[in-house]
Protein backbone atom coordinates (compact mmCIF):
# COMPACT_ATOMS: atom_id res chain seq x y z
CA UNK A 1 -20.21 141.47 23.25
CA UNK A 2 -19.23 143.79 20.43
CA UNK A 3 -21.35 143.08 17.17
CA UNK A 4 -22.11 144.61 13.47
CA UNK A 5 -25.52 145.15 11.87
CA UNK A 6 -26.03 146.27 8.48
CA UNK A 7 -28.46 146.31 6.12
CA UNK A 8 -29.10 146.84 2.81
CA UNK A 9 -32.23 146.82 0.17
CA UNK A 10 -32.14 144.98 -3.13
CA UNK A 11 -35.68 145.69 -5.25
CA UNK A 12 -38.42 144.29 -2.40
CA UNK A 13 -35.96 143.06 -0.78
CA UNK A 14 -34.38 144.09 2.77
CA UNK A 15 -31.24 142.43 3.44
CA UNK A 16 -29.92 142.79 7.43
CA UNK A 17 -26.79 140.68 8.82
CA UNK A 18 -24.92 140.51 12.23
CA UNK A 19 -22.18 139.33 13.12
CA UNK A 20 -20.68 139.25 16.47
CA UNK A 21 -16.84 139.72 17.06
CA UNK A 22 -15.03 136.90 17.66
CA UNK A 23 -17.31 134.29 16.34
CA UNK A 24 -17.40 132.94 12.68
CA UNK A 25 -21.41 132.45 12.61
CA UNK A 26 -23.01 135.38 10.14
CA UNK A 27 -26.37 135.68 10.81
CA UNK A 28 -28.62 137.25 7.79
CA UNK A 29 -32.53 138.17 7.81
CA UNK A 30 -34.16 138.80 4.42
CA UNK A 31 -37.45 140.55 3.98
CA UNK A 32 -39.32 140.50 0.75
CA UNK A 33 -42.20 142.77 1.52
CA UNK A 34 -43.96 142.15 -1.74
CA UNK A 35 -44.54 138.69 -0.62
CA UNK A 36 -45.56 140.15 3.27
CA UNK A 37 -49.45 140.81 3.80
CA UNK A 38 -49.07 142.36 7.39
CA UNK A 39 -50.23 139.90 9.09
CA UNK A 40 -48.92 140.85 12.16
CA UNK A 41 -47.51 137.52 13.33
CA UNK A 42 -43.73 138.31 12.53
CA UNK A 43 -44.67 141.86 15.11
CA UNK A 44 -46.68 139.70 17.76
CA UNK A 45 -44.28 137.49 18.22
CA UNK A 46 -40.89 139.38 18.35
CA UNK A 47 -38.76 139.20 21.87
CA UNK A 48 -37.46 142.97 21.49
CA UNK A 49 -40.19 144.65 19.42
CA UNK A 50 -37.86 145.30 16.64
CA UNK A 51 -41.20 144.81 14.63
CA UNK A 52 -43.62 147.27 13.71
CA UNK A 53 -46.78 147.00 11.65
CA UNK A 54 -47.42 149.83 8.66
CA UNK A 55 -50.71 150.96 8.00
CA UNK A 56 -52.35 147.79 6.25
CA UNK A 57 -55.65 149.36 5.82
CA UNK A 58 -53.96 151.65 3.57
CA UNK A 59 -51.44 148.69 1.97
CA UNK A 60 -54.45 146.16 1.47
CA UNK A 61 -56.38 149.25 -0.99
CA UNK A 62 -53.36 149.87 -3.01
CA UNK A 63 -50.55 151.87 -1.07
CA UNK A 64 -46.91 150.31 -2.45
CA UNK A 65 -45.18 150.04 1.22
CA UNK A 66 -43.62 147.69 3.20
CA UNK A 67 -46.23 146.30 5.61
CA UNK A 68 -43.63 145.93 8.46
CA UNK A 69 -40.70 147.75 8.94
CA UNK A 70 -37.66 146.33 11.29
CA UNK A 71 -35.51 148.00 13.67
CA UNK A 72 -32.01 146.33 12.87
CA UNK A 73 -30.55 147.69 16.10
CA UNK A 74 -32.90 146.25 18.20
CA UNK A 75 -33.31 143.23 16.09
CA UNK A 76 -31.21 139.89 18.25
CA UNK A 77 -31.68 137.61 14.62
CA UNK A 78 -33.43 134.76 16.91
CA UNK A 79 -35.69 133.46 13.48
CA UNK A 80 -39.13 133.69 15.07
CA UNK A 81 -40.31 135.98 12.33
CA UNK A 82 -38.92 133.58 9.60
CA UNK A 83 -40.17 130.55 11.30
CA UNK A 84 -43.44 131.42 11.77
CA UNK A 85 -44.24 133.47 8.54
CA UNK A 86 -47.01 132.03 6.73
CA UNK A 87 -45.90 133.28 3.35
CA UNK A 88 -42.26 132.99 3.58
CA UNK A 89 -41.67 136.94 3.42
CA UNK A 90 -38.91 136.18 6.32
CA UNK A 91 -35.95 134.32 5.45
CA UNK A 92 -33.55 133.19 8.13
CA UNK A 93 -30.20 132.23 7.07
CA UNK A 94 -27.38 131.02 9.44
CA UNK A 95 -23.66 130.89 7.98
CA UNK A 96 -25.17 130.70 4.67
CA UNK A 97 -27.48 127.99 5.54
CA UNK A 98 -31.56 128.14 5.55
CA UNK A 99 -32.76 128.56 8.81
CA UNK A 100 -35.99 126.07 8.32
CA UNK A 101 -33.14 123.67 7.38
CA UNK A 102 -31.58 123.40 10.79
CA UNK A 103 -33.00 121.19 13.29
CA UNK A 104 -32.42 123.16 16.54
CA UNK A 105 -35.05 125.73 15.36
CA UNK A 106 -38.55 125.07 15.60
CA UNK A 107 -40.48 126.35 12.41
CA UNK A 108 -44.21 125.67 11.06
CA UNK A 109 -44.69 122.45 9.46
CA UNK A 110 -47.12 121.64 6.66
CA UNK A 111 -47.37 119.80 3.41
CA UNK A 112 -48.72 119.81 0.17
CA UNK A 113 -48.16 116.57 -2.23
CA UNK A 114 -49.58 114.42 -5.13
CA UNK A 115 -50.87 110.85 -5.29
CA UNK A 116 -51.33 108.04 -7.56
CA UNK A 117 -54.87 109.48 -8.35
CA UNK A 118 -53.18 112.27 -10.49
CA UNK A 119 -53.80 112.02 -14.20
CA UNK A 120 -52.29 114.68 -14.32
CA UNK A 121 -55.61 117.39 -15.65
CA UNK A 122 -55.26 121.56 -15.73
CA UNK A 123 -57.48 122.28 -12.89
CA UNK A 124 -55.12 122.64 -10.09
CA UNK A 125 -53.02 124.62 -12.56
CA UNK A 126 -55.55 127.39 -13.44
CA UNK A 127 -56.90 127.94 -9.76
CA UNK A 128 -54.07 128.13 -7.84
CA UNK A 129 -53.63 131.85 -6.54
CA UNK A 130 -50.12 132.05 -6.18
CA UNK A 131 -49.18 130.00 -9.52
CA UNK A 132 -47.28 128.02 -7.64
CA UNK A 133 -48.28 124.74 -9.76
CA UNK A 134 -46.49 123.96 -13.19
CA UNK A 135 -48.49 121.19 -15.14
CA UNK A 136 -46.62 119.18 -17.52
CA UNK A 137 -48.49 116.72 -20.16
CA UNK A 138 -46.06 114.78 -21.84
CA UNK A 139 -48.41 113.29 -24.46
CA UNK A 140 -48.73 113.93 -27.92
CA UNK A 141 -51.75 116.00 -29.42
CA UNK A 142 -54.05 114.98 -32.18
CA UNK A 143 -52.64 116.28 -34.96
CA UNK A 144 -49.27 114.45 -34.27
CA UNK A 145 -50.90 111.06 -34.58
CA UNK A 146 -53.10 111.89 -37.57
CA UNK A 147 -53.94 114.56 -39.85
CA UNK A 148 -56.70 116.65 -40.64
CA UNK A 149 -58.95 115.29 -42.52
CA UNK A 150 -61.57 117.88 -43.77
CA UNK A 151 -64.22 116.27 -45.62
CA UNK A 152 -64.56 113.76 -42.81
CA UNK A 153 -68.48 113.79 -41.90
CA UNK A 154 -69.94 112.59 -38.46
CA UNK A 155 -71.28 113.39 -35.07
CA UNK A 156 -69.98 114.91 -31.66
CA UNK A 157 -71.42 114.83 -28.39
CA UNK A 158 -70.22 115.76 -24.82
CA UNK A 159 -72.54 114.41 -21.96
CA UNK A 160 -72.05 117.37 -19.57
CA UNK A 161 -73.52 115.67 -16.66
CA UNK A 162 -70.16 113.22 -16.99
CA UNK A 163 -67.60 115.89 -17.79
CA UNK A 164 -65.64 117.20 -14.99
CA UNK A 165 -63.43 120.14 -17.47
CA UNK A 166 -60.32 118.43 -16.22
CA UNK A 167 -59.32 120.27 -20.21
CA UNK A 168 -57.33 117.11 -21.43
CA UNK A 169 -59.16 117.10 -24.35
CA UNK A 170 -58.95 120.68 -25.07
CA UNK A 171 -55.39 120.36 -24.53
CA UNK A 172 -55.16 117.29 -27.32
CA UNK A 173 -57.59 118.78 -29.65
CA UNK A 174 -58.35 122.46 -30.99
CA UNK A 175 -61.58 121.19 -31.92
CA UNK A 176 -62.57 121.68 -27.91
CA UNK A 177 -62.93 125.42 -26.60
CA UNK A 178 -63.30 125.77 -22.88
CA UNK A 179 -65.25 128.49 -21.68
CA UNK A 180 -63.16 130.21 -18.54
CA UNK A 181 -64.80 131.62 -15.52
CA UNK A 182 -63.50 133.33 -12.44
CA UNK A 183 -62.80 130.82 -9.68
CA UNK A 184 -64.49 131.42 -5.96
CA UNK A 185 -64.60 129.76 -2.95
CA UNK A 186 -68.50 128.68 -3.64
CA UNK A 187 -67.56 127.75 -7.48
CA UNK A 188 -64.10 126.58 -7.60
CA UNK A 189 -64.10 125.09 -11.26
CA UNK A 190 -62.60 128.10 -13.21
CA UNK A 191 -64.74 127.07 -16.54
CA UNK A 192 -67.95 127.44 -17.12
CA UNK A 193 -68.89 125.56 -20.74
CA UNK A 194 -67.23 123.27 -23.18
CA UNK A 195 -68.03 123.89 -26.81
CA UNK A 196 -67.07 122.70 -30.13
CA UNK A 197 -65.41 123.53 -33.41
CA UNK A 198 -66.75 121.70 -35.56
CA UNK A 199 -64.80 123.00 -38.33
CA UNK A 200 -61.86 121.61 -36.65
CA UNK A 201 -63.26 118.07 -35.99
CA UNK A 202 -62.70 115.24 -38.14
CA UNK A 203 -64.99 113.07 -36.01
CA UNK A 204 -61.35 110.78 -35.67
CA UNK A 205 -62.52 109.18 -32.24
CA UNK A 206 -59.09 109.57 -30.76
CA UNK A 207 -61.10 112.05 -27.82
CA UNK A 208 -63.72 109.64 -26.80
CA UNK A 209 -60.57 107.21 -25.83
CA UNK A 210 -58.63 109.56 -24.21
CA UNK A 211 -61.76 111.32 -21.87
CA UNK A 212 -60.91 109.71 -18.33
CA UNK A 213 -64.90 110.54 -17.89
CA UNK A 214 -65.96 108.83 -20.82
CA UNK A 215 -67.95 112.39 -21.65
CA UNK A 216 -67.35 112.18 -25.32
CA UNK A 217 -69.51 111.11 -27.81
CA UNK A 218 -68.40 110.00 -31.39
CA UNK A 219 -70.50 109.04 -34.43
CA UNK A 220 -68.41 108.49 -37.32
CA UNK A 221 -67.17 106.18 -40.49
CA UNK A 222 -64.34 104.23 -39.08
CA UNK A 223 -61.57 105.07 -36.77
CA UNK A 224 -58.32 107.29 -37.56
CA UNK A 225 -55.64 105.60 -34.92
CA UNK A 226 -55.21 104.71 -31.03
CA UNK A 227 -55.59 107.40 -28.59
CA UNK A 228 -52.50 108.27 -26.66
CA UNK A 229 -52.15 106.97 -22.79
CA UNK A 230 -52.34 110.28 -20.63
CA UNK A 231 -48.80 111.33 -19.41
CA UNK A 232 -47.47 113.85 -17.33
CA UNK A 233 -47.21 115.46 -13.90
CA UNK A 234 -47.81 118.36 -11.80
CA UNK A 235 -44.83 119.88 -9.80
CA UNK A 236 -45.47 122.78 -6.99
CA UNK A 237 -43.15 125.19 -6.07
CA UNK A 238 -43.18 125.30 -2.22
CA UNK A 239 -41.89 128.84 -1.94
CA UNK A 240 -44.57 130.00 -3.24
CA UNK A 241 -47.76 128.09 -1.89
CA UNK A 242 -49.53 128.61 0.67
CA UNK A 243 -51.14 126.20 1.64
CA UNK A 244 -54.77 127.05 0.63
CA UNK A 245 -56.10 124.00 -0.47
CA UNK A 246 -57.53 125.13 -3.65
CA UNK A 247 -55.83 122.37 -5.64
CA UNK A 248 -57.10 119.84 -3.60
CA UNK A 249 -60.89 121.80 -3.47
CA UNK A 250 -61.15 121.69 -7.39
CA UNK A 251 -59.66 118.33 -8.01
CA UNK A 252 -62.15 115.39 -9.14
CA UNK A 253 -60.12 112.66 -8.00
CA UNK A 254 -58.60 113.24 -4.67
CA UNK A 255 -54.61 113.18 -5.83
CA UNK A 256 -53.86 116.25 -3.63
CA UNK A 257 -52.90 115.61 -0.36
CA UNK A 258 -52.35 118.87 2.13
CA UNK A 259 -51.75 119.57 5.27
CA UNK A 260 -51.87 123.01 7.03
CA UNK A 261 -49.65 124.64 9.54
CA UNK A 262 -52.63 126.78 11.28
CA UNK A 263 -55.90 125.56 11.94
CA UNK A 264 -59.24 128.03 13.82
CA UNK A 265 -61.85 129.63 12.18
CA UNK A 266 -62.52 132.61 10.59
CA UNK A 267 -66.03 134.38 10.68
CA UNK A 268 -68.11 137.73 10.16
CA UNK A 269 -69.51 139.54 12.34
CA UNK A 270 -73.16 138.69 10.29
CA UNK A 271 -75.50 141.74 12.29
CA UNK A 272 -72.73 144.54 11.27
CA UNK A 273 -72.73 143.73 7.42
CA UNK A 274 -74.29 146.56 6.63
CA UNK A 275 -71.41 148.90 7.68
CA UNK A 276 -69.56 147.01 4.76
CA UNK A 277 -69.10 148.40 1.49
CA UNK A 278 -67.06 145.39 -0.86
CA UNK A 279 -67.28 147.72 -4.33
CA UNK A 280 -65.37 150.43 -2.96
CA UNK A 281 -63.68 148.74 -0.35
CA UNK A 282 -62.26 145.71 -1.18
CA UNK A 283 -59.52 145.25 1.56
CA UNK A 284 -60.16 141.76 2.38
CA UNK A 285 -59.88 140.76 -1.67
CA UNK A 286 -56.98 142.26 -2.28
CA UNK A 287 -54.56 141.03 0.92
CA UNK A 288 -55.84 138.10 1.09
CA UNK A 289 -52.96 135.59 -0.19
CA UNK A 290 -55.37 132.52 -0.90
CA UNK A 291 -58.18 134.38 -2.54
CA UNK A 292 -60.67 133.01 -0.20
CA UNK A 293 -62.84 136.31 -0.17
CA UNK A 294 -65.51 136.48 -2.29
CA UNK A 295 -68.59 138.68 -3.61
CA UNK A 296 -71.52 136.43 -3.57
CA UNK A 297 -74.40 137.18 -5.36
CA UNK A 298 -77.08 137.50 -2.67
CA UNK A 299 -74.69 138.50 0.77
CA UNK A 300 -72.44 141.18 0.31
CA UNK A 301 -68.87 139.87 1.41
CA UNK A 302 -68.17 136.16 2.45
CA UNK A 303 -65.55 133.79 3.02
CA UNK A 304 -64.21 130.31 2.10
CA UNK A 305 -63.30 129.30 5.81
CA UNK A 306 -61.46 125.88 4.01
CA UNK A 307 -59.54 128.58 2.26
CA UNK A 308 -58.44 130.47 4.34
CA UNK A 309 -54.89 130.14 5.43
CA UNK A 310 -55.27 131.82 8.66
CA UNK A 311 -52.44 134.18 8.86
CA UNK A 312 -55.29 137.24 9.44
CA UNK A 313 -54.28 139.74 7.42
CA UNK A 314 -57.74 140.48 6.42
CA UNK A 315 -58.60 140.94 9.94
CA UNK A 316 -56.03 143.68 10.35
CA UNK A 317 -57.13 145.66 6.68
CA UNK A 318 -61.17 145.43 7.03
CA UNK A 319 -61.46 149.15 8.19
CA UNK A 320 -65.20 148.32 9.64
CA UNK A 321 -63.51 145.18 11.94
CA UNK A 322 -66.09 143.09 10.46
CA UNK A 323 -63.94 140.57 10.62
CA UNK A 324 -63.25 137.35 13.63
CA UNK A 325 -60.33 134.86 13.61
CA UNK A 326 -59.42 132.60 15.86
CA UNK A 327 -56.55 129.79 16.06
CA UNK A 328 -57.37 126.34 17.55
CA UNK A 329 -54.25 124.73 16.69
CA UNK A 330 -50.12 125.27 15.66
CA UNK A 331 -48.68 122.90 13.76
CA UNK A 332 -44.80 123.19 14.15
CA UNK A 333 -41.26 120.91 14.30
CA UNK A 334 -40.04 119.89 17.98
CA UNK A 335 -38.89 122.54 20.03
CA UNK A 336 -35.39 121.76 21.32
CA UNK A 337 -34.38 122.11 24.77
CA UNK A 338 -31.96 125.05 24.46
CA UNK A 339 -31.75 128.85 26.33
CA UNK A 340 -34.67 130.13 23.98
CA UNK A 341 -37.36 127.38 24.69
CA UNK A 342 -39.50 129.34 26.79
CA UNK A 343 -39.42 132.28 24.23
CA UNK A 344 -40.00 129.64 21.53
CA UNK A 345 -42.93 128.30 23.45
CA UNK A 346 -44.71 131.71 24.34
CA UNK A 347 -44.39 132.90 20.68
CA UNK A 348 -46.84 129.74 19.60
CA UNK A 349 -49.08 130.98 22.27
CA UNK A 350 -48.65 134.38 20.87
CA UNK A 351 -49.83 133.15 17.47
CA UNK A 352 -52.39 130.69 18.99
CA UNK A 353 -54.03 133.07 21.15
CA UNK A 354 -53.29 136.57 20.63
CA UNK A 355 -52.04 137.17 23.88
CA UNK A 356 -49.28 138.16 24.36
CA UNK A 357 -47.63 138.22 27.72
CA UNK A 358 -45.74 141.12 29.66
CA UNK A 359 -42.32 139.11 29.75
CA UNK A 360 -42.43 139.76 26.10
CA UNK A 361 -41.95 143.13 26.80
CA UNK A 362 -39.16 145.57 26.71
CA UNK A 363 -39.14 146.67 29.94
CA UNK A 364 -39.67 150.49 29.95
CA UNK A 365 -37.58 153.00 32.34
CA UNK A 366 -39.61 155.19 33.88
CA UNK A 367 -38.32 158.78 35.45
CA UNK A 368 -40.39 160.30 37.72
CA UNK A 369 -40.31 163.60 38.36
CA UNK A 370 -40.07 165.81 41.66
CA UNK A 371 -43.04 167.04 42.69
CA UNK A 372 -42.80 170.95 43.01
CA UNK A 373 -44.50 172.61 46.30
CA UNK A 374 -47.23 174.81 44.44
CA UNK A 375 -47.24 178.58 45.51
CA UNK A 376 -49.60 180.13 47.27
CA UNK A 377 -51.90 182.37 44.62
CA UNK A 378 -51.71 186.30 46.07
CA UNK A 379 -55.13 187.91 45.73
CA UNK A 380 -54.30 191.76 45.20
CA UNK A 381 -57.41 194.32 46.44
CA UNK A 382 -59.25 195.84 43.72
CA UNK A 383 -60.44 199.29 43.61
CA UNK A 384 -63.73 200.05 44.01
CA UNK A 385 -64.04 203.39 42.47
CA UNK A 386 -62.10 201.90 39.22
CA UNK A 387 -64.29 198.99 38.96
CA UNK A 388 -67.47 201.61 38.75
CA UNK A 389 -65.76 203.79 36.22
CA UNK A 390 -64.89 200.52 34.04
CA UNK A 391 -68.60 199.25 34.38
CA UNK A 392 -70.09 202.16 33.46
CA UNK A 393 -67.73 202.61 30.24
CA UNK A 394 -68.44 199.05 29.08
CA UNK A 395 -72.38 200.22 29.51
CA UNK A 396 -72.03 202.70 27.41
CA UNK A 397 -70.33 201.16 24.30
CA UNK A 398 -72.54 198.08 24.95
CA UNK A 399 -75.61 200.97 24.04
CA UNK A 400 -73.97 202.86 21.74
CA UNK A 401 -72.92 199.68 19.63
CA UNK A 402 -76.44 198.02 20.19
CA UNK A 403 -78.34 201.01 18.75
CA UNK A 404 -79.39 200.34 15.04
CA UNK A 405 -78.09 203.67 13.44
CA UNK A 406 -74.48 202.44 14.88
CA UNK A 407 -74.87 198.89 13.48
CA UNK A 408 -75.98 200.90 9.81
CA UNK A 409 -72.71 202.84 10.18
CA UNK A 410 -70.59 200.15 10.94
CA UNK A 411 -72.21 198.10 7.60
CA UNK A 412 -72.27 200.95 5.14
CA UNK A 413 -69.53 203.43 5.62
CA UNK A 414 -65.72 202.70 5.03
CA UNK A 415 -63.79 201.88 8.18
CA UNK A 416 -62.10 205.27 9.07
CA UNK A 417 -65.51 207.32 9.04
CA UNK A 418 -67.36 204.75 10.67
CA UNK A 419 -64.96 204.66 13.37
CA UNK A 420 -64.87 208.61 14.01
CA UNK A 421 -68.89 208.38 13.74
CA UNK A 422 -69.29 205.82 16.58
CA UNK A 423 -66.55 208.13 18.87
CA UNK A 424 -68.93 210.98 18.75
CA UNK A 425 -71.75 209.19 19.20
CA UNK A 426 -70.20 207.75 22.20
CA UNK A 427 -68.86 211.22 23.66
CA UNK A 428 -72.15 212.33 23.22
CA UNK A 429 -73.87 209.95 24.97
């Protein structure tokens, strides 16, 4: 079976393709190694070893290189790497067509979709890591219903035990300012206050309608119009999330639904934390595709475990192994009864357990070579009366050289005198 690899590199991108002789089917593997976090799965998991991992302790601090690098020639284009990638850095396609698309290959399966309960609000929006959520209000702001009016006089109130900074009234109004903080895993809300302008408030009333927390408090002459009904939608882009969960974490009323392809735990190793240094370090913060490392303010490193997607990059960049993951479950599409089952079935154990079994091997020739009969060491006689004369040479350069005046000469005078000095004094002696 005669068949043609190439490959080819577009920006991030590594492009490789077979295609066997006689056969119309054109198989092509694309690597984006921007999106890739080393996560090792993709190397675990490969039949041939046409997978190797880079140096992700270097890659997680800052070094621009692909995290795994893929041996074309050895490569057999089975899809395991693509099928299994939690961040879609493998692409299989087959004749043009995406592998995940085709039934007779297993992949990982997981979802991420919106109720009912959706307002739509800007939460999910702002906290997702990998902006993979568009928000789209289709509602029209204050100053499309009614204008200005400056010399309006009144009062303003927000009851901050009720408001949940969903931001639809900052988004109607410029009269609201919200106050952005960073999002972590122990403080998911990414704001912090919600103040007003009062400058830019003509106590009109329209905001108390339109909170869905009924927050807002209004004292004022008379009323400027009818609030508008909230409109609009969220749409996520599945390429790139990740399944995190943030969205659902931060949202106040339940509208994201999400399920995950990997479930385990993830843990530190809590008596070693002092070997960990998170200000100049940082490894874990910076690979991690879902954000779920944090810097709290008492411990020195932690982690959202509801987070975390699993895939254990972090893991393979902490350079004090601080860090303990382990997979419970694999959440995948059937697996087909076909000539690659078995492979198909050891690579979720792979990726379950971490063990990975010798049949996943390449098998390894081994050439011995011929022992060589070792010859027999000859021992020549030594003579005495040279032995004697050598001894008692060494003796006396051992003196001479010892002596302090010869140790003064050797310091002080330039190399050529010193070294006619010391033969005189040892032909004298």
């Amino acid at each position: 079976m005669k068949r043609k690899v190439e490959h080819t590199l577009d920006g991030t991108k590594f492009t490789y393709s077979q295609k066997i002789a006689g056969e119309k089917e054109e198989r092509k593997l694309v690597y984006d190694y921007k999106k890739c976090n080393g996560c090792r799965i993709c190397v675990d998991i490969c039949p041939t070893r046409a997978m190797e991992l880079g140096n992700i302790k270097e890659i997680a601090t800052g070094l621009d290189a692909p995290p795994v690098m893929i041996d074309p020639e050895a490569c057999v284009f089975c899809g395991m790497c693509a099928a299994f990638c939690p961040l879609d850095a493998m692409k299989m396609y087959v004749s043009g067509k995406d592998f995940l698309k085709i039934k007779e290959f297993p992949h990982l399966s997981s979802g991420i979709s919106v109720n009912k309960n959706c307002l739509p609000c800007v939460l999910c929006e702002k906290v997702c890591p990998r902006e993979a959520i568009k928000l789209e209000l289709g509602f029209k702001k204050k100053e499309e219903i009614v204008p200005f009016d400056k010399g309006k006089k009144g009062k303003i109130k927000i009851d901050m035990e009720k408001c949940n900074f969903c931001g639809l009234c900052a988004y109607f109004c410029d009269a609201f300012l919200l106050s952005e903080k960073e999002s972590k895993p122990d403080d998911i809300v990414p704001f912090e206050d919600i103040r007003i302008d009062r400058e830019k408030c003509d106590y009109c009333k329209l905001c108390v309608e339109l909170c869905p927390e009924n927050a807002i408090e209004v004292e004022s002459a008379g009323k400027a119009g009818k609030a508008p009904r909230i409109k609009g939608a969220i749409k996520i882009d599945d390429d790139k999330c990740v399944r995190c969960g943030r969205c659902q974490k931060v949202c106040p009323y339940d509208a994201i639904e999400l399920k995950k392809p990997i479930e385990g735990e993830i843990s530190l190793i809590k008596n070693r934390l002092d070997e960990c240094d998170p200000k100049g370090c940082q490894a874990c913060l910076k690979i991690c595709p879902a954000k779920a490392w944090y810097i709290p303010k008492k411990e020195k490193i932690d982690v959202g475990s509801d987070l975390c997607i699993l895939c254990g990059a972090c893991e393979e960049a902490c350079p004090y192994d601080l860090i303990k993951l382990k997979r419970s479950d694999i959440k995948h599409t059937p697996i087909n009864d076909t000539a690659w089952k078995k492979k198909w079935e050891e690579a979720l154990s792979i990726i379950k357990t971490g063990e990975k079994p010798d049949v996943f091997l390449r098998p390894v020739k081994i050439v011995e070579k011929k022992k060589e009969k070792a010859k027999p060491v000859e021992i020549q006689k030594v003579d005495e009366r040279v032995t004697a004369d050598v001894r008692s040479r060494l003796e006396k350069i051992a003196s001479t050289l010892g002596n302090a005046k010869s140790r003064f000469i050797l310091e002080v005078e330039e190399k050529e005198k010193a070294e006619k000095s010391l033969r005189e004094r040892l032909q004298k002696s």
